[in-house]
Protein backbone atom coordinates (compact mmCIF):
# COMPACT_ATOMS: atom_id res chain seq x y z
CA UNK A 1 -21.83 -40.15 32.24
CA UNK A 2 -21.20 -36.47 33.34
CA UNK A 3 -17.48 -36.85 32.05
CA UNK A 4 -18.59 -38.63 28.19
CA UNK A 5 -20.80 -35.91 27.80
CA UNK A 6 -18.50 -32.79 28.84
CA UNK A 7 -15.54 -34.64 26.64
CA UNK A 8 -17.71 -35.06 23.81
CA UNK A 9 -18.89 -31.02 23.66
CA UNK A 10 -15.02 -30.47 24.08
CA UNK A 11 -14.32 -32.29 20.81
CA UNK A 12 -17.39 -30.44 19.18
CA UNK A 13 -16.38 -26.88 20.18
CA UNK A 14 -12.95 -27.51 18.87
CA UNK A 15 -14.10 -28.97 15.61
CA UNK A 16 -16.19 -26.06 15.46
CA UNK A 17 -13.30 -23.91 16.05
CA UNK A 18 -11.49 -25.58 13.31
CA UNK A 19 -14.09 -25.29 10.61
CA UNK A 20 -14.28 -21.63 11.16
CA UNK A 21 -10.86 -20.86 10.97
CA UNK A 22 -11.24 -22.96 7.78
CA UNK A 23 -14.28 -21.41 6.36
CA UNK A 24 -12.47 -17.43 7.20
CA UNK A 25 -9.69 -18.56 5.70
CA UNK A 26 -11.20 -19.42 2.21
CA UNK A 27 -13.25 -16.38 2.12
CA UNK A 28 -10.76 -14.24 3.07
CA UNK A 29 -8.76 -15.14 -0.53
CA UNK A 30 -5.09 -14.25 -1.38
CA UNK A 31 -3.16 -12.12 0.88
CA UNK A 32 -0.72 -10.56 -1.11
CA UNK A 33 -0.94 -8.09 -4.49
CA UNK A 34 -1.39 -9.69 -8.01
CA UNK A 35 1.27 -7.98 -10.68
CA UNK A 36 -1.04 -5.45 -11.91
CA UNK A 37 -1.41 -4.25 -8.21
CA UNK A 38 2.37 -4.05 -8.01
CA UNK A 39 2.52 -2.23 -11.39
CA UNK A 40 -0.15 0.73 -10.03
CA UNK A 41 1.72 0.93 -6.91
CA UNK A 42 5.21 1.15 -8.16
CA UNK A 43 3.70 3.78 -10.80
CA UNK A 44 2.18 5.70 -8.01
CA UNK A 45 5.22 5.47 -5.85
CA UNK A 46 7.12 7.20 -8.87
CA UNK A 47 4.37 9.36 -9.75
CA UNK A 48 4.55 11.20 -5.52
CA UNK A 49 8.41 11.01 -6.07
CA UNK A 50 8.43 13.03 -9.31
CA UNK A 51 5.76 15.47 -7.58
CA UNK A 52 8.12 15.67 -4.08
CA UNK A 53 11.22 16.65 -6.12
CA UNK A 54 9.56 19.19 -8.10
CA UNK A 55 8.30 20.55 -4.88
CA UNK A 56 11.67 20.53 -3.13
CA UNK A 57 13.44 21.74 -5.94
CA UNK A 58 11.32 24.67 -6.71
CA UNK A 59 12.51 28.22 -5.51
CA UNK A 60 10.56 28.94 -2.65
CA UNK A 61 11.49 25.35 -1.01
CA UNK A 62 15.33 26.12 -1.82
CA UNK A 63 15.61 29.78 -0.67
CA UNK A 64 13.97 28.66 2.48
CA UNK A 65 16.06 25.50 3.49
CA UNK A 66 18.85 27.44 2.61
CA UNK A 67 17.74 30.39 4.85
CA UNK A 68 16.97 28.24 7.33
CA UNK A 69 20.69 25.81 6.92
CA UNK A 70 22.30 29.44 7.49
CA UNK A 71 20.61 30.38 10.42
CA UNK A 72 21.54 26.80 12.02
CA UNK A 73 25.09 27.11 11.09
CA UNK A 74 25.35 30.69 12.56
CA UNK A 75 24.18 29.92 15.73
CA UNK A 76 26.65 31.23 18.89
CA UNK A 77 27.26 28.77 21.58
């Protein structure tokens, strides 16, 4: 009788198993972004690019890499 009962809670735990991967799964929703999600990222993504260029293009940023490229170049081995 030992064995029925032990096989039966077996069976239980996994069905109980089952129905919460079930129940996490619908509350959980959609995984992935809807379009307007992709829209505000992808304007976001070009709205940091536009910002880093300006940045790296700007005077400072240029006289600097370009001080810095020199001294790298100039370097005696």
């Amino acid at each position: 009788m030992g064995a029925v009962v032990n096989r039966q809670v077996g069976a239980m735990a996994r069905r109980m198993r089952l129905w919460g991967l079930a129940l996490r799964r619908r509350v959980r929703g959609d995984a992935g972004m809807t379009t307007s999600e992709y829209a505000v990222g992808t304007l976001a993504a070009c709205a940091f690019a536009a910002i880093l260029y300006k940045v790296v293009t700007s005077g400072g940023v240029v006289s600097a890499l370009t001080q810095l490229i020199t001294r790298a170049l100039d370097v005696q081995f």
